[in-house]
Protein backbone atom coordinates (compact mmCIF):
# COMPACT_ATOMS: atom_id res chain seq x y z
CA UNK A 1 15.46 -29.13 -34.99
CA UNK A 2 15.12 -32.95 -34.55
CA UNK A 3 16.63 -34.46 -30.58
CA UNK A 4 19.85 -35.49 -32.04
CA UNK A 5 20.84 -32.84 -33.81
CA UNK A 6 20.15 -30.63 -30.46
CA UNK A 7 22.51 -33.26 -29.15
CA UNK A 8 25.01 -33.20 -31.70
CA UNK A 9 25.24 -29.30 -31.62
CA UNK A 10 25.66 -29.28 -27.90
CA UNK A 11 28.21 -32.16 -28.21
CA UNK A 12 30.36 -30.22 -31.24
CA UNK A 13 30.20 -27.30 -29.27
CA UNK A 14 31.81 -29.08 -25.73
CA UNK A 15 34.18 -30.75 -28.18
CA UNK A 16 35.23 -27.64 -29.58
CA UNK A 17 35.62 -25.56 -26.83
CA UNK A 18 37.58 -28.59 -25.05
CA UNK A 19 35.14 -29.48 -22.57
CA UNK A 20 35.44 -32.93 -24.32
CA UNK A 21 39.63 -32.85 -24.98
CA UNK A 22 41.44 -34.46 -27.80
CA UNK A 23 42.25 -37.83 -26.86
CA UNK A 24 39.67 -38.40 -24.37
CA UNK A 25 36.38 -40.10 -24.46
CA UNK A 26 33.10 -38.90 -24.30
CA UNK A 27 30.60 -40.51 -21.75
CA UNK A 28 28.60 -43.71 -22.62
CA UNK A 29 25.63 -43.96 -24.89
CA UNK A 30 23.64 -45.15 -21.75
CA UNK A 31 25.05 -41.87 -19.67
CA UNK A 32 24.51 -39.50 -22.72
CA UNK A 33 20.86 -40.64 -23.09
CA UNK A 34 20.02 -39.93 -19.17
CA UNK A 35 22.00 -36.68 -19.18
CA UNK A 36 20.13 -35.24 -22.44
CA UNK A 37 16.87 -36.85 -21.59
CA UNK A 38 16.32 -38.72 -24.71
CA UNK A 39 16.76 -42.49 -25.96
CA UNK A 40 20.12 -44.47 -27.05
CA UNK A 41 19.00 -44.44 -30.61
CA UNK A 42 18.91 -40.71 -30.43
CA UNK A 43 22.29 -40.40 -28.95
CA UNK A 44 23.91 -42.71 -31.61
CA UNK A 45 21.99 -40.81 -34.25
CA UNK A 46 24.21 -37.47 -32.61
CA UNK A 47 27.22 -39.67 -32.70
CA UNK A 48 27.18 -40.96 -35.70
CA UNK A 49 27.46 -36.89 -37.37
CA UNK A 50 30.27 -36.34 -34.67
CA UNK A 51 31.89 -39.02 -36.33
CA UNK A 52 30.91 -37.94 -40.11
CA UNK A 53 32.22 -34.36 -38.69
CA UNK A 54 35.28 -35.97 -37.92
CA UNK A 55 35.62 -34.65 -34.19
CA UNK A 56 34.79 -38.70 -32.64
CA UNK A 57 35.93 -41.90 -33.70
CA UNK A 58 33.51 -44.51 -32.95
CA UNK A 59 34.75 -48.32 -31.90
CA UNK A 60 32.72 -51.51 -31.26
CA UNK A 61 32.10 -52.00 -27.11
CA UNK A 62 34.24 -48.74 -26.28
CA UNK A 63 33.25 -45.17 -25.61
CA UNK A 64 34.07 -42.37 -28.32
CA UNK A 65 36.87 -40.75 -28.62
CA UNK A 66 37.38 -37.18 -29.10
CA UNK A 67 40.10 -36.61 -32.56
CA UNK A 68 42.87 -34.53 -32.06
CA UNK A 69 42.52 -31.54 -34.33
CA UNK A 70 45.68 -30.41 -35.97
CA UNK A 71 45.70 -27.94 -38.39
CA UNK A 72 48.54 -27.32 -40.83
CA UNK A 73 49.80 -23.62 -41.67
CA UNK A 74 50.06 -23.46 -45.51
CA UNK A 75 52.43 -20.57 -46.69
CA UNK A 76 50.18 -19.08 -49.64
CA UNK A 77 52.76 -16.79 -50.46
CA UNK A 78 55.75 -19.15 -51.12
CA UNK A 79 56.26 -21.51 -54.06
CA UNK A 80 56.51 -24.72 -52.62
CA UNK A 81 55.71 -28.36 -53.16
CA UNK A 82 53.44 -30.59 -51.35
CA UNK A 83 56.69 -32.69 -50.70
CA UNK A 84 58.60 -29.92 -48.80
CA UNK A 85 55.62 -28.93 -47.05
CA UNK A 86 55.28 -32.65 -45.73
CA UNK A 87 58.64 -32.22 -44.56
CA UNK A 88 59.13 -28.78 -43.17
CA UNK A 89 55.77 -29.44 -41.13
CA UNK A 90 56.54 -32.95 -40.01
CA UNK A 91 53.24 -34.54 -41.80
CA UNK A 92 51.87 -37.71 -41.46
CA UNK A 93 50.85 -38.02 -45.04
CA UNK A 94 50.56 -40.28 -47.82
CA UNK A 95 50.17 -39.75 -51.87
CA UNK A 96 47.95 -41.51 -54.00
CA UNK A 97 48.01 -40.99 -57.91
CA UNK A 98 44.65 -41.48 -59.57
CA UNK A 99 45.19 -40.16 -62.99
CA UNK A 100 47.99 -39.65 -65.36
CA UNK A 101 47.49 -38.71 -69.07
CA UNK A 102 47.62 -36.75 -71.87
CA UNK A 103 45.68 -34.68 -73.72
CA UNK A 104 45.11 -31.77 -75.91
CA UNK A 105 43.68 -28.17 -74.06
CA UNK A 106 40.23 -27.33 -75.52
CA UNK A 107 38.56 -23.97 -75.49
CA UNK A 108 36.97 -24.59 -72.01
CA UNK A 109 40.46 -25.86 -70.76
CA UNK A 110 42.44 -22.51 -72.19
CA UNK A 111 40.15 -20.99 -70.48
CA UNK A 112 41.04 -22.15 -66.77
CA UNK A 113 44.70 -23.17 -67.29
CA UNK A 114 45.84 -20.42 -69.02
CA UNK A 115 47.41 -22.48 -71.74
CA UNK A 116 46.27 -22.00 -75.63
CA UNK A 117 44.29 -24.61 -77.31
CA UNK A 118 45.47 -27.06 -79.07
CA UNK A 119 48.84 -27.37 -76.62
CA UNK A 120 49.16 -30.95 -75.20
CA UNK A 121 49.40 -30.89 -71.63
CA UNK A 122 49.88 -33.82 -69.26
CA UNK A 123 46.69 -34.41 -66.36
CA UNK A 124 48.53 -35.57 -63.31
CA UNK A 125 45.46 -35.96 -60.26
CA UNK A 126 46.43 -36.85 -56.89
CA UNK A 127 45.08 -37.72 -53.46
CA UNK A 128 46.89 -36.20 -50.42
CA UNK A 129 45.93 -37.76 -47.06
CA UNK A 130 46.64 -36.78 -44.00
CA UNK A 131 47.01 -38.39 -40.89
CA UNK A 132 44.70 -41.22 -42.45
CA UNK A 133 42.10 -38.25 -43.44
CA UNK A 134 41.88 -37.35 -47.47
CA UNK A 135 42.75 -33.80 -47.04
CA UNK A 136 43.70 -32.55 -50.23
CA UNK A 137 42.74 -32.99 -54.03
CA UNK A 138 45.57 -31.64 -56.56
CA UNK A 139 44.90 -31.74 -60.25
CA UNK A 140 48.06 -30.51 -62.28
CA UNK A 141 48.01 -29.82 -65.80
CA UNK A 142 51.86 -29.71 -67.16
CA UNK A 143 52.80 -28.56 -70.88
CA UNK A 144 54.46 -31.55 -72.66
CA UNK A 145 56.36 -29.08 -74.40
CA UNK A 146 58.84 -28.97 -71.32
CA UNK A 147 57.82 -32.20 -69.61
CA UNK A 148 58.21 -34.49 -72.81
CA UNK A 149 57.89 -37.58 -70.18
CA UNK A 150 56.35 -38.62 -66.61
CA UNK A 151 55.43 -41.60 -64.84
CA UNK A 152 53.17 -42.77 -61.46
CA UNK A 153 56.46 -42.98 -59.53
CA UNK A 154 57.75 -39.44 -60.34
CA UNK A 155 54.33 -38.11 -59.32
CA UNK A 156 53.94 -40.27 -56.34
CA UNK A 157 57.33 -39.01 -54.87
CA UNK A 158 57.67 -35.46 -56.08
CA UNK A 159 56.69 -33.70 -59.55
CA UNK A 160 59.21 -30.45 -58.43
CA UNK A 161 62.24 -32.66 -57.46
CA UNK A 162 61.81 -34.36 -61.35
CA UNK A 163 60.99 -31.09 -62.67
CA UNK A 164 64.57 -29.53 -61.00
CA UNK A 165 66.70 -31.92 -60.88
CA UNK A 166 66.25 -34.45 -63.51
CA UNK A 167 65.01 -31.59 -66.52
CA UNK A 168 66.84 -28.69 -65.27
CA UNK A 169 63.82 -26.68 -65.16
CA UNK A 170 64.40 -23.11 -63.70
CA UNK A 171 60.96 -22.86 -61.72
CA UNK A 172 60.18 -19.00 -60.68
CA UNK A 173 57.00 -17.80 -59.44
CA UNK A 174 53.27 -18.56 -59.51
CA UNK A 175 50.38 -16.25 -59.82
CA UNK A 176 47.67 -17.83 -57.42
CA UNK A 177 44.11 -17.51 -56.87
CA UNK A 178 42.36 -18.62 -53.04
CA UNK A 179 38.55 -19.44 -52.98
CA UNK A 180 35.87 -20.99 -51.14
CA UNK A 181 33.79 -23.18 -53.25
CA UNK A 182 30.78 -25.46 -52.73
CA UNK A 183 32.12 -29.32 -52.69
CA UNK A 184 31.77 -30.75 -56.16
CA UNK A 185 30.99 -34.42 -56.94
CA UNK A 186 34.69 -35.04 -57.06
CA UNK A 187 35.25 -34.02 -53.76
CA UNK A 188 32.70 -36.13 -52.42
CA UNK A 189 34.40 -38.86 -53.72
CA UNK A 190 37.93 -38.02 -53.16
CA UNK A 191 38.01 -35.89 -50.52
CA UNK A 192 36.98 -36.71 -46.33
CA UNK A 193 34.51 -33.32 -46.90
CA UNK A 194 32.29 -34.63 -43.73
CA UNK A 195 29.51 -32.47 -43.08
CA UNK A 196 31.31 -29.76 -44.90
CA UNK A 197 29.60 -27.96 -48.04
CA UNK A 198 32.55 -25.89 -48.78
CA UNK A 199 36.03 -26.86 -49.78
CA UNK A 200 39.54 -24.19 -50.35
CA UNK A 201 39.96 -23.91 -53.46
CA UNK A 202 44.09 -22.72 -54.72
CA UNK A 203 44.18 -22.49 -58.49
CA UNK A 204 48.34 -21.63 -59.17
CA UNK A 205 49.73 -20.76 -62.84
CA UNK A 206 53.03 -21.48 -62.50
CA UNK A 207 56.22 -20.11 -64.54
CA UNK A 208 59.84 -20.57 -65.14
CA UNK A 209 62.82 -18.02 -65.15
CA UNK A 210 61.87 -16.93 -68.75
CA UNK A 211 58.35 -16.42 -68.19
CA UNK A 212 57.17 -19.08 -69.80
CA UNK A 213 53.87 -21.11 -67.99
CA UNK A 214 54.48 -24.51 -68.11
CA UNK A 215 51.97 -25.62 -65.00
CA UNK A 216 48.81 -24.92 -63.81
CA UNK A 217 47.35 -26.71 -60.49
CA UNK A 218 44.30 -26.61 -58.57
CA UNK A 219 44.30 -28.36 -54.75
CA UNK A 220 41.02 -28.56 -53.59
CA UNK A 221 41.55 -28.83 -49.47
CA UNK A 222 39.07 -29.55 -46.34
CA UNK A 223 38.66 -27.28 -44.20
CA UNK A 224 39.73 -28.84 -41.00
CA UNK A 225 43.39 -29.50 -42.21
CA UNK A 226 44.80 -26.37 -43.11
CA UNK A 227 45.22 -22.68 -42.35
CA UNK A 228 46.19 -20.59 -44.88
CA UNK A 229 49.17 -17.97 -44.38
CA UNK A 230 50.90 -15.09 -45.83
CA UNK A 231 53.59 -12.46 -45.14
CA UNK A 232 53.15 -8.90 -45.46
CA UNK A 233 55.55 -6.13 -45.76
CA UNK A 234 55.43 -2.86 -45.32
CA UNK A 235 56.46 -0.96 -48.03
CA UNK A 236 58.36 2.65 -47.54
């Protein structure tokens, strides 16, 4: 193992175990270089993967400063949209939509989704980012046979509050499916993956009252952002 990544490990691991709090600032380059022995350009080698890691942020003439890591608790085992989760958590978070279109569900597609081929489905993908991090990638596929029309604004705001309120749609359960998967090329672009290799992966077929699936969505999420919960009970 090269100097600065002996200095970045020690430095995550202070950082993590608050040695280093959130919202304080590490020591100067010139003090981290005589307390680890080595030379500036190694300590700003370390720094700069804190900073890819997302635990620092780096500013020009000041010392680093250690980033508050909060962590969201996402109820797996209710139905509910990325809008009321904002809310009933108090986010900071912002929605960007990078694709909306249509198209027609191929073999490979029927596969995933669920849906049959041939069904036209609208592609809704969207950016989540939280407190100025990109934190989650959702890609929703909805049937046009129940969603006959949607625009940037409806999906900016909130798909479920359209969905409900405007089309009357009676939405009742989801069958969902939670993995760990290696970061694709998308999420590399999309997505503040850091040194991460690994992303959460929550693919959701979703269906109304009658049983019919008119959605299917996958959110891709860091790691750093979320923790994922559920409810048990015992049955008698």
């Amino acid at each position: 193992m090269k100097k600065y990544q002996v200095v970045f490990r020690d430095l995550e691991k202070k950082i993590n175990q608050s040695d280093y709090p959130a919202d304080s600032f590490l020591p100067s380059e010139g003090e981290l270089a005589g307390k680890y022995g080595v030379s500036r350009d190694t300590i700003r080698k370390a720094l700069s993967l804190l900073e890819k890691a997302k635990l620092i942020r780096k500013s020009q003439g000041r010392a680093s400063l250690v980033r508050r890591q909060q962590h969201f608790n996402f109820p797996v085992s209710n139905l509910t949209s990325y809008q009321e989760l904002v809310q009933n958590l108090q986010m900071n978070s912002e929605t960007k939509v990078l694709s909306l279109y249509r198209l027609l569900v191929d073999g490979d597609l029927a596969r995933v989704t669920g849906f049959q081929p041939g069904q036209q489905v609208w592609r809704i993908q969207r950016q989540r980012i939280v407190d100025g991090a990109s934190s989650v990638l959702d890609t929703d596929y909805l049937l046009t046979d129940f969603v006959k029309r949607i625009n940037q604004t409806i999906a900016q705001k909130s798909i479920y509050n359209y969905l409900e309120g405007e089309l009357g749609l009676e939405i009742a359960y989801a069958q969902k499916e939670i993995t760990i998967e290696p970061t694709s090329e998308q999420d590399k672009i999309w997505l503040d993956v850091g040194l991460e290799h690994h992303v959460v992966s929550v693919k959701s077929k979703v269906y109304l009252a009658d049983q019919a699936q008119f959605q299917f969505t996958e959110s891709r999420h860091i790691l750093e952002k979320f923790h994922f919960i559920d409810y048990a009970r015992r049955k008698k």
